[in-house]
C-alpha atoms as a PDB file:
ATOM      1  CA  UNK A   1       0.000   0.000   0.000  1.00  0.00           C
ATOM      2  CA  UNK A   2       2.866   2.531   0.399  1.00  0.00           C
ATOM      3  CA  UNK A   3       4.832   1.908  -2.322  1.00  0.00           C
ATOM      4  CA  UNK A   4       1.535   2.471  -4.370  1.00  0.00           C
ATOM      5  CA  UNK A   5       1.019   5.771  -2.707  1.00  0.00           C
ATOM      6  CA  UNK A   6       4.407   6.716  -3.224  1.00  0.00           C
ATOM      7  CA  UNK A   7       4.129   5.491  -6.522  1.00  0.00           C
ATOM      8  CA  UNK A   8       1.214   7.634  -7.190  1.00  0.00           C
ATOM      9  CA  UNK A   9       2.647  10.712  -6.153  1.00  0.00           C
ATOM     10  CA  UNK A  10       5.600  10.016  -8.291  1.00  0.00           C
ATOM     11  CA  UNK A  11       3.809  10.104 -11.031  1.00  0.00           C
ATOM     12  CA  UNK A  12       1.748  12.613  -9.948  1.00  0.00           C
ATOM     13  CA  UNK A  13       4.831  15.162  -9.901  1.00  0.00           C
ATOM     14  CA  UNK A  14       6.449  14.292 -12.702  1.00  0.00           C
ATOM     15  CA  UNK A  15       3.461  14.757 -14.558  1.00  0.00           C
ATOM     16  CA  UNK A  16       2.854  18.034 -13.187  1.00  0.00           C
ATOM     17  CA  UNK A  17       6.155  18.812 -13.765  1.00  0.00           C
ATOM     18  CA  UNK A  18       5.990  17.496 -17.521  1.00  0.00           C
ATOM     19  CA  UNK A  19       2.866  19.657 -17.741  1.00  0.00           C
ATOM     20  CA  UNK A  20       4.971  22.695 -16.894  1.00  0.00           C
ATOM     21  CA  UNK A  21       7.572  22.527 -19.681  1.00  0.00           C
ATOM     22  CA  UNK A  22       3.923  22.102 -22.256  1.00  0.00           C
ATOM     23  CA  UNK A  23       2.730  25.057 -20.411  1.00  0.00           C
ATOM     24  CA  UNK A  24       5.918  26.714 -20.983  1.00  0.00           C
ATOM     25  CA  UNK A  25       5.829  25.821 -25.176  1.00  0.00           C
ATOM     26  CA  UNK A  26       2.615  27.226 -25.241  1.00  0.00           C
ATOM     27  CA  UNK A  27       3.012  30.564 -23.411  1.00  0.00           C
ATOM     28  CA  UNK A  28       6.076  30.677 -25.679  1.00  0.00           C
ATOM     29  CA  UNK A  29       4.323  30.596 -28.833  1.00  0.00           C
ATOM     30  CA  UNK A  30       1.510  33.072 -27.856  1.00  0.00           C
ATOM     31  CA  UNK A  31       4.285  35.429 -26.852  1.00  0.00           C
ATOM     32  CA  UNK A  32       3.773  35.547 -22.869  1.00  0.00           C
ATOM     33  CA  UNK A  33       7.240  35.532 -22.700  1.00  0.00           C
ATOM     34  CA  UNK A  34       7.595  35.751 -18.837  1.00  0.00           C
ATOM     35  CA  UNK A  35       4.604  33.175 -18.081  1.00  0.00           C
ATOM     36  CA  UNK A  36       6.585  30.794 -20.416  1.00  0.00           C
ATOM     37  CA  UNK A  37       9.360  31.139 -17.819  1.00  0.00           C
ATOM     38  CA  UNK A  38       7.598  31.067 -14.799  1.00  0.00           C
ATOM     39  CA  UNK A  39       6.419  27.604 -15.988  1.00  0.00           C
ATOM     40  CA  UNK A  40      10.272  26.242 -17.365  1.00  0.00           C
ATOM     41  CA  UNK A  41      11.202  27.185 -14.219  1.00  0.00           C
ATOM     42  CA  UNK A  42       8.741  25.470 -12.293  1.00  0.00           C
ATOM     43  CA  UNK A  43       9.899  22.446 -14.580  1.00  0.00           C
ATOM     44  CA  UNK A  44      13.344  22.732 -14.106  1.00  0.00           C
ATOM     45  CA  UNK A  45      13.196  22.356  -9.953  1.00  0.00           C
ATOM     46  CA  UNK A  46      12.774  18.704 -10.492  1.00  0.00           C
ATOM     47  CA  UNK A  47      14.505  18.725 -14.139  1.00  0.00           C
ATOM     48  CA  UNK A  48      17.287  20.237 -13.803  1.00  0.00           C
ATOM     49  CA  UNK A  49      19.057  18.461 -16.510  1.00  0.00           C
ATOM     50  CA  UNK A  50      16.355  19.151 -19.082  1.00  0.00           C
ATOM     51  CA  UNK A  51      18.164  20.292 -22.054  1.00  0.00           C
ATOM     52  CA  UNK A  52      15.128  21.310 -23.895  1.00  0.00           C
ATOM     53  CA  UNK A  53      13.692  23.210 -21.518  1.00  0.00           C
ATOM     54  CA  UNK A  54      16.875  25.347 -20.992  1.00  0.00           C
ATOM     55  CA  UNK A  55      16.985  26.311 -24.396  1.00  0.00           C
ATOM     56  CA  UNK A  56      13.582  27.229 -24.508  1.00  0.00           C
ATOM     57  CA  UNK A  57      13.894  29.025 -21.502  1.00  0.00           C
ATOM     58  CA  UNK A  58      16.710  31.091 -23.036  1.00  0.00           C
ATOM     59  CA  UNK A  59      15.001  32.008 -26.121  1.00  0.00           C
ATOM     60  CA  UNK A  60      12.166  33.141 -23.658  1.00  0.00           C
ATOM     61  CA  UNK A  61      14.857  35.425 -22.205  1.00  0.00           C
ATOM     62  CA  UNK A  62      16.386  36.379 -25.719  1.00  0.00           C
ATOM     63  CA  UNK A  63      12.922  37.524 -26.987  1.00  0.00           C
ATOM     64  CA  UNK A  64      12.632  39.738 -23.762  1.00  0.00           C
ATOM     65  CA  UNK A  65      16.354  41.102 -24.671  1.00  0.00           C
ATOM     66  CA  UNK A  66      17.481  39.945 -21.367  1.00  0.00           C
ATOM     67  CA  UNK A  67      20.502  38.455 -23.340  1.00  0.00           C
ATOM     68  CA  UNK A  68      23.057  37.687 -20.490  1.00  0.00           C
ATOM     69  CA  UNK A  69      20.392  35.117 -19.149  1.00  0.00           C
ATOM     70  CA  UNK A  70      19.505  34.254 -22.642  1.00  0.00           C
ATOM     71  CA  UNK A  71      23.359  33.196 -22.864  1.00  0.00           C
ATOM     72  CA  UNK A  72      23.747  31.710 -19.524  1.00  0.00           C
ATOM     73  CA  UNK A  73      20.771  29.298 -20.475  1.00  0.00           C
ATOM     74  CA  UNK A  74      22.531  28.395 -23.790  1.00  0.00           C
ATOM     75  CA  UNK A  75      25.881  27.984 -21.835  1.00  0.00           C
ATOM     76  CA  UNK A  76      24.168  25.633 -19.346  1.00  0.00           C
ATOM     77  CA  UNK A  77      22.846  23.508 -22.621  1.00  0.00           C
ATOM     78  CA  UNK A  78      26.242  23.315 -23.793  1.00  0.00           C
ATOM     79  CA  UNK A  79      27.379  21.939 -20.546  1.00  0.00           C
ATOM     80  CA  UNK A  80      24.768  19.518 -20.539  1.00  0.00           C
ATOM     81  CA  UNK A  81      25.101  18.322 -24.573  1.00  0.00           C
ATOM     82  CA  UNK A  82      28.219  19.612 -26.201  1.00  0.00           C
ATOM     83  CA  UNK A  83      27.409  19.050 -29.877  1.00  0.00           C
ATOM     84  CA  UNK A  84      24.180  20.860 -29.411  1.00  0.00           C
ATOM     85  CA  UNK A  85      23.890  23.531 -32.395  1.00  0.00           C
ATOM     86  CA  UNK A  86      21.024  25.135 -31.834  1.00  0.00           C
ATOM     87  CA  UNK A  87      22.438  26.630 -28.206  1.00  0.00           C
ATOM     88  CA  UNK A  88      25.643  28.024 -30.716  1.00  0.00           C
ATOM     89  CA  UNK A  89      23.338  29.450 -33.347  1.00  0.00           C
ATOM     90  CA  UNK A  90      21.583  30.986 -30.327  1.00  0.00           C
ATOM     91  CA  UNK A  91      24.841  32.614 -28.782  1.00  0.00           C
ATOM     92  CA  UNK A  92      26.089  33.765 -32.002  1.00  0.00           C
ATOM     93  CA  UNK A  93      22.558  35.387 -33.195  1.00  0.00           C
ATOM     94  CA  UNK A  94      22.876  37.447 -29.741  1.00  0.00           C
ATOM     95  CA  UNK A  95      26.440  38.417 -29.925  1.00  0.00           C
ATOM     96  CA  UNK A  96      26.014  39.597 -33.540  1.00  0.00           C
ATOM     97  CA  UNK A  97      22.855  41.858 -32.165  1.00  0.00           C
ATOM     98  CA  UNK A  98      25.370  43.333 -29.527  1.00  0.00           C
ATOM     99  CA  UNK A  99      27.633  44.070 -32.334  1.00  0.00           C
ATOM    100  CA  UNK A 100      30.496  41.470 -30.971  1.00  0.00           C
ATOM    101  CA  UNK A 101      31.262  39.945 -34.423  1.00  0.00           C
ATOM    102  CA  UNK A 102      34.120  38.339 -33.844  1.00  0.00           C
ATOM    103  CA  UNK A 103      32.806  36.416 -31.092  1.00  0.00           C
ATOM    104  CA  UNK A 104      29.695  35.471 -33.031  1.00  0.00           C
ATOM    105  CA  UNK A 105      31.731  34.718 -35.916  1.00  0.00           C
ATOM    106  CA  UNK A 106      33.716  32.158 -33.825  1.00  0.00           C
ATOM    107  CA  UNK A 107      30.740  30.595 -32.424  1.00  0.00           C
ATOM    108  CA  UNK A 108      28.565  30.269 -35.582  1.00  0.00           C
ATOM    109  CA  UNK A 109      31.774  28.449 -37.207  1.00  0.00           C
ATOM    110  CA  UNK A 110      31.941  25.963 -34.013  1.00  0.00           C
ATOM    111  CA  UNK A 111      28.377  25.473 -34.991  1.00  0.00           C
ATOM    112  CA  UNK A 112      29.354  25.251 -38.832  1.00  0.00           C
ATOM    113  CA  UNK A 113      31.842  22.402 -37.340  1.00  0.00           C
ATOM    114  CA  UNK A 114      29.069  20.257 -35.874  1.00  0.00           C
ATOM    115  CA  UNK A 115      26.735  20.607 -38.618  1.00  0.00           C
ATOM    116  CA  UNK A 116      28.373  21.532 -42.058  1.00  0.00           C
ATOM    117  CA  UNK A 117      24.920  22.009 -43.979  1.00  0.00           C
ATOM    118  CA  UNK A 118      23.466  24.078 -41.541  1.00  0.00           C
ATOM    119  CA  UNK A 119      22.136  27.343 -43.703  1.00  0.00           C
ATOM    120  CA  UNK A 120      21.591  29.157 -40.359  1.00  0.00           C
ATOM    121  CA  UNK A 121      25.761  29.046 -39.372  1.00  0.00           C
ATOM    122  CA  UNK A 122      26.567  29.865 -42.589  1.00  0.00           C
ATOM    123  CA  UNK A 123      24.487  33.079 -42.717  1.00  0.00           C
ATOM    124  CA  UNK A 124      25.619  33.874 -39.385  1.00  0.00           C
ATOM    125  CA  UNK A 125      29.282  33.572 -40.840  1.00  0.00           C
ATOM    126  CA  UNK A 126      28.281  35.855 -43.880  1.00  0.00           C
ATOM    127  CA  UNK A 127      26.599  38.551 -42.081  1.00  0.00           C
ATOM    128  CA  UNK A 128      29.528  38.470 -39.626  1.00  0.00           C
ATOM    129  CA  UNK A 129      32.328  38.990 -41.955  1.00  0.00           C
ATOM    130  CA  UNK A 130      30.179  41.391 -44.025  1.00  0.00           C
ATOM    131  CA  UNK A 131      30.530  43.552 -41.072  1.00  0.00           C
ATOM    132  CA  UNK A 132      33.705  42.779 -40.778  1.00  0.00           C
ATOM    133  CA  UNK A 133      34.585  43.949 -43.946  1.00  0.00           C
ATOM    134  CA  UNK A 134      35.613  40.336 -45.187  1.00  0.00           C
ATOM    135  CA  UNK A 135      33.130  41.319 -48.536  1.00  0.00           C
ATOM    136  CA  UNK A 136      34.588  38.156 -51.145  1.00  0.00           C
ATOM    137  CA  UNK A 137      33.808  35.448 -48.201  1.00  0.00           C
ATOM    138  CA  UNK A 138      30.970  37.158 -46.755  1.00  0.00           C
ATOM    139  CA  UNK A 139      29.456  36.848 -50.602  1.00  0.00           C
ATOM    140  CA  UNK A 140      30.846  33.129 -50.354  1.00  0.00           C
ATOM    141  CA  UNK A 141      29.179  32.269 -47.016  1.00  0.00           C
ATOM    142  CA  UNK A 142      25.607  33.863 -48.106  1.00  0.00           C
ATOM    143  CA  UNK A 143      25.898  31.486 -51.283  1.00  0.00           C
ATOM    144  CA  UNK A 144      26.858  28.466 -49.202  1.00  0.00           C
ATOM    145  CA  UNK A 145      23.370  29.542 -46.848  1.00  0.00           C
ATOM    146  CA  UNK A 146      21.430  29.283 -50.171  1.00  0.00           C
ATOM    147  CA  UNK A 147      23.183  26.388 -51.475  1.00  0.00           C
ATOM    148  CA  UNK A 148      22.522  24.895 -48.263  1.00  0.00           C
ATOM    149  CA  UNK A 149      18.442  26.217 -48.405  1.00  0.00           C
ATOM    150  CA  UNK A 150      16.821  27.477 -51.527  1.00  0.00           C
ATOM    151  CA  UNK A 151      13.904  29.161 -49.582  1.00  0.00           C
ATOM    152  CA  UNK A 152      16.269  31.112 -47.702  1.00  0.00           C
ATOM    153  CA  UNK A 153      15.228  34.696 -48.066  1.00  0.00           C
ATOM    154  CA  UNK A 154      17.231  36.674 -45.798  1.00  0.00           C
ATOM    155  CA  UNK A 155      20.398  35.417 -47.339  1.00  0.00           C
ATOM    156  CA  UNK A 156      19.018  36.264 -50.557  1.00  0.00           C
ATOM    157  CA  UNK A 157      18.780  39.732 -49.790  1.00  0.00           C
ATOM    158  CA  UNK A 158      21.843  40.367 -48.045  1.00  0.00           C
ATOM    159  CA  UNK A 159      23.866  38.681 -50.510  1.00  0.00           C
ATOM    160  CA  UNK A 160      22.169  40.996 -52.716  1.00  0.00           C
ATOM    161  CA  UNK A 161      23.007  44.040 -50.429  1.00  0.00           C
ATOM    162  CA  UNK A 162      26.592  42.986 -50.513  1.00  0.00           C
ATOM    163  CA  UNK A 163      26.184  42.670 -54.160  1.00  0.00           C
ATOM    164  CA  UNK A 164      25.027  45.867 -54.467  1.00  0.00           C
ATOM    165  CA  UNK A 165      28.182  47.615 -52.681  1.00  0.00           C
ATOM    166  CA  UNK A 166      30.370  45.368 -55.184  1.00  0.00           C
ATOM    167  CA  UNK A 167      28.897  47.243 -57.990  1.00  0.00           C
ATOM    168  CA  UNK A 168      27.425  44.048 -59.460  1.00  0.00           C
ATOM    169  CA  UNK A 169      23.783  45.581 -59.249  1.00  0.00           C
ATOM    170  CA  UNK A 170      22.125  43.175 -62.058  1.00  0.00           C
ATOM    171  CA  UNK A 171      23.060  39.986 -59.665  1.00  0.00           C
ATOM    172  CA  UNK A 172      21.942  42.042 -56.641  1.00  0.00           C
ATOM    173  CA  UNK A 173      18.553  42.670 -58.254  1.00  0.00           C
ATOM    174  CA  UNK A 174      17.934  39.127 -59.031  1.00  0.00           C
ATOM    175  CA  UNK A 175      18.592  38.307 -55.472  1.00  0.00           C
ATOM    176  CA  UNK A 176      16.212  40.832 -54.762  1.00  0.00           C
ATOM    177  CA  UNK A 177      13.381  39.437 -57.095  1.00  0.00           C
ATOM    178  CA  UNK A 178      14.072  35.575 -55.184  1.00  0.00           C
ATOM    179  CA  UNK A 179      14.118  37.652 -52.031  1.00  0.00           C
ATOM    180  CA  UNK A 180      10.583  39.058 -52.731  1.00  0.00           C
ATOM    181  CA  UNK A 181       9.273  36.035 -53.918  1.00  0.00           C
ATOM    182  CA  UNK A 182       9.980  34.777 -50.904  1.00  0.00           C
ATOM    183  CA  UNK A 183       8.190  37.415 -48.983  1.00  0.00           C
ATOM    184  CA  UNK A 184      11.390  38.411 -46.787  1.00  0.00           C
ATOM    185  CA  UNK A 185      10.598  41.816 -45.409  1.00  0.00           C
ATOM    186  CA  UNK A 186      12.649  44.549 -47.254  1.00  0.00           C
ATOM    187  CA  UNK A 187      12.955  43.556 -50.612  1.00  0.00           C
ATOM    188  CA  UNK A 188      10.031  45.304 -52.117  1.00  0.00           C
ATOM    189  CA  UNK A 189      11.795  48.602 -50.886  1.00  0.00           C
ATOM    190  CA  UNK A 190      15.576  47.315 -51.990  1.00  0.00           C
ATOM    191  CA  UNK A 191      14.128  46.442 -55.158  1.00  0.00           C
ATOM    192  CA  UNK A 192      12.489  50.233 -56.019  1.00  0.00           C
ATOM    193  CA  UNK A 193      15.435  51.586 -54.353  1.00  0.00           C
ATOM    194  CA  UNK A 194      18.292  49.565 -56.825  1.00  0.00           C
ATOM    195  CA  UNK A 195      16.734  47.917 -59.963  1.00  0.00           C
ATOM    196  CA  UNK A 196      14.290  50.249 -61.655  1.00  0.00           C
END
């Protein structure tokens, strides 16, 4: 009889707890941001190995632009699964938005590393070293994003950006056109600006 009630209240908590990290997904994709945390925290007290639900607690935190929690989540995830990609795409995408390129640069090609065919790490890459001035393998590294995914707008229209700054404005515009076809936000207006 006790190692049924014990049994039942095992279960019972873990799936409360289980319930939590749902909770959590769903708050996340309504945009409730700081509910969605409340709950992955709730989940992590008796999960605190939960990979998944410290990554999607830090992308909570990222879309609230509380990045140094954002990264400290991602950092944990690391710990916890070193060949995980997603947490390096994560910590590159917010130290490119704090202007650190070199640092998101490095991290997006660790990611690059783990996952060669990964269009996200090579964009990363390419709108890195376009900052960085590196314009012939920034071009390279948006080409290798599309290579790597043909519906891949936004590296359409950067490459077509950097394109444009390379004087090579009837490749640019054709970027532009995929860009648009694609709906990516922006190329109607680079489109009227450079290819009448």
């Amino acid at each position: 009889m006790r190692i049924s009630v014990t049994w039942f209240l095992f279960v019972l908590l873990l799936s409360c707890s289980s319930e939590s990290s749902r909770e959590g997904d769903v708050y996340f994709e309504q945009g409730e941001y700081e509910k969605a945390i409340d709950s992955y925290n709730a989940y992590l007290e008796s999960n605190a190995s939960n990979v998944k639900t410290f990554y999607n607690r830090g992308r909570s935190y990222e879309e609230l632009g509380r990045y140094d929690k954002a990264i400290d989540d991602f950092e944990t995830v690391l710990k916890l699964d070193g060949k995980n990609v997603n947490a390096r795409l994560s910590i590159s995408k917010i130290r490119y938005e704090q202007g650190k390129y070199p640092q998101a640069l490095l991290t997006a090609e660790e990611s690059l590393e783990l996952n060669p065919n990964s269009a996200q790490a090579h964009f990363l890459i390419a709108r890195c070293k376009h900052q960085l001035g590196y314009v012939e393998s920034a071009l390279e590294s948006y080409s290798l994003a599309i290579k790597a995914d043909r519906e891949f707008g936004d590296a359409f229209l950067y490459r077509g950006a950097l394109k444009i700054s390379m004087d090579q404005s009837r490749s640019a515009c054709e970027d532009f056109v995929r860009a648009k076809n694609l709906n990516v936000e922006g190329a109607d207006n680079a489109l009227s600006k450079y290819c009448r």
